[in-house]
Protein backbone atom coordinates (compact mmCIF):
# COMPACT_ATOMS: atom_id res chain seq x y z
CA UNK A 1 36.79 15.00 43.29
CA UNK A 2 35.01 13.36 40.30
CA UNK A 3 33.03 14.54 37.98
CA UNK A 4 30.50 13.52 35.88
CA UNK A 5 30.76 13.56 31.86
CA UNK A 6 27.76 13.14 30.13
CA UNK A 7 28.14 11.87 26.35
CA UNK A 8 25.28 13.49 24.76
CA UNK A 9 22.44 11.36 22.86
CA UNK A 10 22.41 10.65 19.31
CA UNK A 11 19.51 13.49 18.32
CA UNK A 12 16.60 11.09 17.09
CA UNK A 13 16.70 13.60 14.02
CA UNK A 14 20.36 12.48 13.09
CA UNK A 15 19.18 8.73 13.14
CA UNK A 16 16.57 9.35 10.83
CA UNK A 17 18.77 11.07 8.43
CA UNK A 18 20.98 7.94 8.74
CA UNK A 19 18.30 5.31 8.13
CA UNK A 20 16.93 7.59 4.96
CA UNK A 21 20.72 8.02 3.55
CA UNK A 22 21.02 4.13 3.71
CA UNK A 23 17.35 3.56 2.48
CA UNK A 24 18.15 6.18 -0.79
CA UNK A 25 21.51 5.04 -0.96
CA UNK A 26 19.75 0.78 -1.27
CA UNK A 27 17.03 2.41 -3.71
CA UNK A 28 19.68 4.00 -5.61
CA UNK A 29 21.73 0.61 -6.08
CA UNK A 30 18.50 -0.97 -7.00
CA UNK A 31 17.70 1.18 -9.90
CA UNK A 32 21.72 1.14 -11.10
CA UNK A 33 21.14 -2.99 -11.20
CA UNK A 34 17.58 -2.71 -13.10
CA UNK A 35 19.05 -0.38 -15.14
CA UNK A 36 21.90 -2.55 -16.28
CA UNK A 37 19.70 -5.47 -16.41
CA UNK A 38 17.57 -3.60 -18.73
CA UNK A 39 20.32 -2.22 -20.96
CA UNK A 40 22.51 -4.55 -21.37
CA UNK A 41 20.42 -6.54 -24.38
CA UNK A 42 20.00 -3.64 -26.16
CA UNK A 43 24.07 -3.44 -26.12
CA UNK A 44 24.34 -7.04 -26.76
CA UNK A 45 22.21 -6.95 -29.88
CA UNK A 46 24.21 -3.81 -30.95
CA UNK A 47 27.26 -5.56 -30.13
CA UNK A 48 26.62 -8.51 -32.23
CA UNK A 49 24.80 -6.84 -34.92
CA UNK A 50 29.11 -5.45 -35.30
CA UNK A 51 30.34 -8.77 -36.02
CA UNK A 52 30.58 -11.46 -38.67
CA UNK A 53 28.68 -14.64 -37.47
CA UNK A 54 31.64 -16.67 -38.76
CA UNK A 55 33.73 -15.26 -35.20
CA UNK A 56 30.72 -16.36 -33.07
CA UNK A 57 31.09 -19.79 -34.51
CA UNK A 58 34.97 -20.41 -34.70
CA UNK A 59 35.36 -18.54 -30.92
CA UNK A 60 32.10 -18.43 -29.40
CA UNK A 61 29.87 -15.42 -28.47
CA UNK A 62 32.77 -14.15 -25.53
CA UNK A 63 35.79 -14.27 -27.75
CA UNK A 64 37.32 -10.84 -29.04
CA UNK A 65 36.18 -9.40 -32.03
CA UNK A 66 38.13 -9.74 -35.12
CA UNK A 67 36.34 -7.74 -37.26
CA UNK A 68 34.07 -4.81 -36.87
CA UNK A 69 31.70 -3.18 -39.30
CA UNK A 70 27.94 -2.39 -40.69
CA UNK A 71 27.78 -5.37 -43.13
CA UNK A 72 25.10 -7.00 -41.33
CA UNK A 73 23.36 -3.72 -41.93
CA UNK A 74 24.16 -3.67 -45.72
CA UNK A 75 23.14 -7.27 -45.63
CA UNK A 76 19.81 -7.05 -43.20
CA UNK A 77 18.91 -3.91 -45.35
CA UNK A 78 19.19 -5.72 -48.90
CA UNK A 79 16.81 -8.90 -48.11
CA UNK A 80 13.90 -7.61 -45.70
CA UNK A 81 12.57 -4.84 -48.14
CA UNK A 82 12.13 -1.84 -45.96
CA UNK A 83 9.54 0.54 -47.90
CA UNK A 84 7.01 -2.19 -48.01
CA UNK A 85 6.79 -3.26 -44.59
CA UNK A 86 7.65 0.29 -43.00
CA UNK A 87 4.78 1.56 -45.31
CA UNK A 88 2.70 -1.28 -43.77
CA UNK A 89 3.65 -0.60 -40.28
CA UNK A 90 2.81 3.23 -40.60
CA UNK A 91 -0.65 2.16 -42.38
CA UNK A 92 -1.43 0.00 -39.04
CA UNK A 93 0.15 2.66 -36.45
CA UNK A 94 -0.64 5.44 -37.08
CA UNK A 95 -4.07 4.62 -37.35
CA UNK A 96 -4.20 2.58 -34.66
CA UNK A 97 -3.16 5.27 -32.00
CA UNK A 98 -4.76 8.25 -33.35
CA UNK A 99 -8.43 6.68 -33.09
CA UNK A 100 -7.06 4.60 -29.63
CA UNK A 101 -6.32 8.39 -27.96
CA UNK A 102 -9.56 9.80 -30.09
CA UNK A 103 -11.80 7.12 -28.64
CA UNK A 104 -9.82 7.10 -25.05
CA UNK A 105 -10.14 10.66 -24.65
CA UNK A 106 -13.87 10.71 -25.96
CA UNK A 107 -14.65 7.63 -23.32
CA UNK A 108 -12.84 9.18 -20.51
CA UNK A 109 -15.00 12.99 -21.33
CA UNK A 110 -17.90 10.74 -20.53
CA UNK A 111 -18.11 8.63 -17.68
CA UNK A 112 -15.80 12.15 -16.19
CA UNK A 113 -17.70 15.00 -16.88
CA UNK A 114 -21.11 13.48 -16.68
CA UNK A 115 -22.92 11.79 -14.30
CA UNK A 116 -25.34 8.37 -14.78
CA UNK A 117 -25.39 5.11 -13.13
CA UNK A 118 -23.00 3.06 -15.74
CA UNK A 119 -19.95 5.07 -16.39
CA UNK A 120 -18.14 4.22 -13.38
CA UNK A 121 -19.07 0.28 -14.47
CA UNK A 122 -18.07 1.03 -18.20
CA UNK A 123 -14.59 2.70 -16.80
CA UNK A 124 -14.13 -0.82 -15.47
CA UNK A 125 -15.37 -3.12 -18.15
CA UNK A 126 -13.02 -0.99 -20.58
CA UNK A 127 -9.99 -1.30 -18.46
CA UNK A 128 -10.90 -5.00 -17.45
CA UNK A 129 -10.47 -5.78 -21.53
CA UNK A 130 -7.29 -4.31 -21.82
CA UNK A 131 -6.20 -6.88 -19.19
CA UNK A 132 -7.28 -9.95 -21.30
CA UNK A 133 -4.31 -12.07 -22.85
CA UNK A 134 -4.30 -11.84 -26.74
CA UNK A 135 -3.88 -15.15 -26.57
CA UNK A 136 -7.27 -15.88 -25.00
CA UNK A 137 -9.15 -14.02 -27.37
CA UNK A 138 -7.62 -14.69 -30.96
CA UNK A 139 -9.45 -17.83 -31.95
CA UNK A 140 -13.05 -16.10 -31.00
CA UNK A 141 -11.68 -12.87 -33.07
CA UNK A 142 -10.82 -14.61 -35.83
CA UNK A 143 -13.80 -16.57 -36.39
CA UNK A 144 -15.62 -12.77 -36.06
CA UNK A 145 -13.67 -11.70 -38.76
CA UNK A 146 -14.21 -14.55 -41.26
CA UNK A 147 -18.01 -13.95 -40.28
CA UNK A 148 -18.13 -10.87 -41.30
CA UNK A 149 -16.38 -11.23 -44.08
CA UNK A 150 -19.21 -13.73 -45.36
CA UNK A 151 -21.92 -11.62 -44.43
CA UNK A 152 -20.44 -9.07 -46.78
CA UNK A 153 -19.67 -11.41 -49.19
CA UNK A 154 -15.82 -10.71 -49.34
CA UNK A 155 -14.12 -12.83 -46.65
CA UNK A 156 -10.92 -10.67 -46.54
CA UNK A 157 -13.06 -7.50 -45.70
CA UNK A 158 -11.05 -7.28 -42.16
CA UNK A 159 -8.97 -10.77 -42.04
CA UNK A 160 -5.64 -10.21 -43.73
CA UNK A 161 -6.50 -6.46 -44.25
CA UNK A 162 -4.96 -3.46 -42.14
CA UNK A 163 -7.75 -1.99 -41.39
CA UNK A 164 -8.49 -5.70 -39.44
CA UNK A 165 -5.30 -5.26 -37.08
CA UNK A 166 -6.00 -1.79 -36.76
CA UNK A 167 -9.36 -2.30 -35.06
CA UNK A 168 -8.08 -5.31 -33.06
CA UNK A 169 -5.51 -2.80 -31.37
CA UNK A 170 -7.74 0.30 -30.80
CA UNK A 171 -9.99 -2.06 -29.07
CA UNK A 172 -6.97 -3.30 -26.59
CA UNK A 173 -5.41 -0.11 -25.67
CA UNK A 174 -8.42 1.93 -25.53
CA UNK A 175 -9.13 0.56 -22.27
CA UNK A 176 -5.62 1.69 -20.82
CA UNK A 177 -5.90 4.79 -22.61
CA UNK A 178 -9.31 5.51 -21.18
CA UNK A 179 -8.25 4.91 -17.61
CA UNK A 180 -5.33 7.12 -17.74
CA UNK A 181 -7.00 9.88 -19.41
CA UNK A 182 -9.70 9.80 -17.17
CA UNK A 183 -7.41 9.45 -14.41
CA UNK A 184 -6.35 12.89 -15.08
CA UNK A 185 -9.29 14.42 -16.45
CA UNK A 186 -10.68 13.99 -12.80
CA UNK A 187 -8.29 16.76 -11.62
CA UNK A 188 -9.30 19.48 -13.75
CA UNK A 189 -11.41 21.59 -12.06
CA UNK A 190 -15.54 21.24 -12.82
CA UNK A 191 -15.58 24.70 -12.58
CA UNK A 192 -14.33 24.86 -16.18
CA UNK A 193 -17.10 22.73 -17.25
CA UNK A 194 -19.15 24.86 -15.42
CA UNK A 195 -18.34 27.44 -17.06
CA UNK A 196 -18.37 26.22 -20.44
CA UNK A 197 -22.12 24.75 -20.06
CA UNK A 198 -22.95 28.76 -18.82
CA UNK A 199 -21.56 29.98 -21.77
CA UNK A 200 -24.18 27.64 -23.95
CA UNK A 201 -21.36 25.75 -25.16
CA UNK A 202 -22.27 22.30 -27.33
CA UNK A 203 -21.19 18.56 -25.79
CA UNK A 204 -18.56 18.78 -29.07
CA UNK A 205 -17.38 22.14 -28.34
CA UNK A 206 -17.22 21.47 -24.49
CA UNK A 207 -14.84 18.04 -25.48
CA UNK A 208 -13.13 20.06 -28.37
CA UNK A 209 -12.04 23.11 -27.40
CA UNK A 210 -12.26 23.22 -23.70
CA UNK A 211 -10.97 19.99 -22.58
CA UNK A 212 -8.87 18.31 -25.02
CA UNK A 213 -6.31 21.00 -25.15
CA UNK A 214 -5.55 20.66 -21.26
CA UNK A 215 -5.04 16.80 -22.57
CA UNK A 216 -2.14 17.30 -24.41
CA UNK A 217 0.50 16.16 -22.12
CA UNK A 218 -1.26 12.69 -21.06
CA UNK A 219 -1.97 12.49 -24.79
CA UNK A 220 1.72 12.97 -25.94
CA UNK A 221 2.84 10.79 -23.43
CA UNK A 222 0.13 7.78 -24.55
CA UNK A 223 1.23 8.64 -27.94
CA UNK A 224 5.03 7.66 -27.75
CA UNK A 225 3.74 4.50 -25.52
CA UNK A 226 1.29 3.35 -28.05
CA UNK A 227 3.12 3.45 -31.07
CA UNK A 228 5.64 1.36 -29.11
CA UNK A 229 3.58 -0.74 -28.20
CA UNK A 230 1.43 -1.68 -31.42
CA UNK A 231 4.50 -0.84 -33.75
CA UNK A 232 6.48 -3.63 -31.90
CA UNK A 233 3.47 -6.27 -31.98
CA UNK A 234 3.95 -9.01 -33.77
CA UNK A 235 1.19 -11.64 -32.68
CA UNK A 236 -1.80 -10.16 -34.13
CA UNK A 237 -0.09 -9.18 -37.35
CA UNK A 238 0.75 -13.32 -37.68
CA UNK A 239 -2.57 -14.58 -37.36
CA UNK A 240 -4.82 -11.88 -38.51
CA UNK A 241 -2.89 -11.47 -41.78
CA UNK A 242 -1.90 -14.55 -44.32
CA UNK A 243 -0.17 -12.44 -47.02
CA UNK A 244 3.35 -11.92 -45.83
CA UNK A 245 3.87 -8.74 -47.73
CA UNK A 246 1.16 -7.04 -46.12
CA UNK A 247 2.71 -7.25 -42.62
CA UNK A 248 4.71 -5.05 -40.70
CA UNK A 249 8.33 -4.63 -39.92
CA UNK A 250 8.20 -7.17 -37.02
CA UNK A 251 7.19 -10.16 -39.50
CA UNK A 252 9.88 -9.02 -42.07
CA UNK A 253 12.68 -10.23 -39.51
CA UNK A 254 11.80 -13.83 -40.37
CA UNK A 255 12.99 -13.24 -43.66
CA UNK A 256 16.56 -12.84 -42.21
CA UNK A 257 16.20 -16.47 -40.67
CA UNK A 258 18.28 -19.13 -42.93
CA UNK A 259 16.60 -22.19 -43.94
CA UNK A 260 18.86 -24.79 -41.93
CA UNK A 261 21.21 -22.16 -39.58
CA UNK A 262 20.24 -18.55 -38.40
CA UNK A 263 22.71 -16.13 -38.35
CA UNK A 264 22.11 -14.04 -35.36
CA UNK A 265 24.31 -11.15 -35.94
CA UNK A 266 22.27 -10.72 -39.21
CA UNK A 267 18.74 -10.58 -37.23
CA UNK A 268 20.45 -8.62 -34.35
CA UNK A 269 21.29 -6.07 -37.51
CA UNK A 270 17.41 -6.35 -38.48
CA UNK A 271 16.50 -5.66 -34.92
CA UNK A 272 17.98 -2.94 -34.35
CA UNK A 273 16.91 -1.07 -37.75
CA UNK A 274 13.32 -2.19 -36.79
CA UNK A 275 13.99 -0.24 -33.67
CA UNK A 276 15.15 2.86 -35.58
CA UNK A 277 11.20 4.37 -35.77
CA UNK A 278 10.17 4.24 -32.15
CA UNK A 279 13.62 5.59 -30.81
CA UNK A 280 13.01 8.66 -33.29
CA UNK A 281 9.73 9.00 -31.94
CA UNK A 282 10.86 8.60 -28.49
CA UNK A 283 13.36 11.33 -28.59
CA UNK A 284 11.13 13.87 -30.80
CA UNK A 285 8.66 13.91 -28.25
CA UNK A 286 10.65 13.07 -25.16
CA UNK A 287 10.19 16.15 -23.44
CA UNK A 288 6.03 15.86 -23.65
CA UNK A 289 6.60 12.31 -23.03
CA UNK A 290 8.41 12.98 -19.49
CA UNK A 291 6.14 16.05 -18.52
CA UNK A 292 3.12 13.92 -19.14
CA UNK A 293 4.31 11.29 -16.60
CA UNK A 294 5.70 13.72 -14.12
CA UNK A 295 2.37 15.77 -14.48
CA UNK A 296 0.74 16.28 -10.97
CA UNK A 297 3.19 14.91 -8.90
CA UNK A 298 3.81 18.21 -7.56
CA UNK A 299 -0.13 19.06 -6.79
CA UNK A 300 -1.05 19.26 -3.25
């Protein structure tokens, strides 16, 4: 007598379980790697910024440290005059990203909440110029600014003057700015426009107090990314500026350079006080930061 024993099928349901647990576990490994990748300068500099530069050249940058301490702090602090080019930075950033998230949030009110032929073509011409190269566009811009400077018969009215790199940067990030705010403006109901029109409110009061307040978490989140990104330029502060003690914190690292050998440790120890500002900025507002960029992803 035989029987027959039937091994029962793999349940299609347990094979997709297995394929997702190897597809998390692949995206999981990926993001460990970038994540490494992506640290580990940030511990280098750290590392070296630690050590005299007279280990690095007797053993080489893998040998065992000697001697640890903050003396290319002490050192780095000393010779790049901090007040003056912080207080130069902060007279450039802040600025800079209040009227980039003024005008960003003003732009994307617009061509959101009203209706006309252009504003879907100025939503792209904005966000097209944010994509040009600094680069590209620096010789053009600084022939502007000596212009203008002549036709108001003082040519440092906006070359080698804050208020010059100030404008240069609102007018590149206002065109990310304006496509993410607008981005998320166009989830808010119209029915709160609606209803603010009924109630005979103003174009200013409609922007003001109706729709800028449910802006505050895109706004917090642009906020820590622009003052990143502007407070760690260095390009436009170099050739829109000729008096060195008028430019930020990035240009005062050259001052750490030697005139025949660079010590690296020493600029490592400038680089990472530079850093100091945005990583207190960062973690003041990290929460807003993360709840801006998480912000609808659980709509639907």
């Amino acid at each position: 007598m035989t029987t027959n024993i039937k091994v029962p099928e793999f349940p299609k349901r347990k094979k997709k379980l297995y394929a997702q647990d190897i597809k998390d576990r692949f995206i999981s490994a990926f993001i460990a790697i970038f994540a490494i990748v992506w640290v580990f300068p940030i511990v280098w500099t750290l590392w070296s910024s630690l050590r005299p530069y007279k280990e690095i050249r007797a053993g080489g940058v893998f040998s065992p440290p000697q001697e640890l301490g903050f003396f290319n702090y002490e050192d780095a602090i000393g010779r790049m005059e901090l007040p003056t080019y912080f207080a130069n930075t902060a007279l450039i950033t802040l600025p800079a990203v209040f009227l980039t998230l003024l005008f960003g949030s003003l732009m994307a009110f617009v061509v959101t909440r009203y209706s006309f032929k252009l504003n879907v073509a100025m939503l792209l011409l904005f966000t097209a110029g944010n994509m040009l190269p600094p680069q590209l566009v620096f010789i053009p811009v600084f022939k502007l600014y000596l212009i203008l400077g002549d036709l108001v018969g003082d040519r440092r009215f906006l070359y080698d003057n804050h208020w010059g790199v100030v404008l240069i940067h609102v007018a590149f990030q206002m065109g990310f700015a304006t496509f993410v705010l607008s981005s998320y403006m166009k989830t808010i109901p119209k029915e709160i426009s609606e209803s603010a029109m009924v109630d005979g409110a103003s174009v200013f009061t409609h922007y003001w107090r109706v729709m800028l307040p449910l802006l505050r978490p895109p706004l917090a989140s642009l906020a820590v990314l622009m003052t990143t990104w502007i407070y760690n330029d260095f390009f436009w502060a170099l050739v829109l500026m000729s008096t060195d003690s008028k430019r930020p914190i990035t240009s005062a690292l050259g001052r750490l350079q030697g005139e025949f050998v660079t010590d690296y440790n020493l600029l490592a120890a400038g680089a990472m006080i530079a850093a100091i500002p945005t990583l207190i900025v960062f973690f003041v507002m990290r929460k807003q930061f993360v709840g801006g960029l998480t912000l609808g992803s659980t709509k639907g």
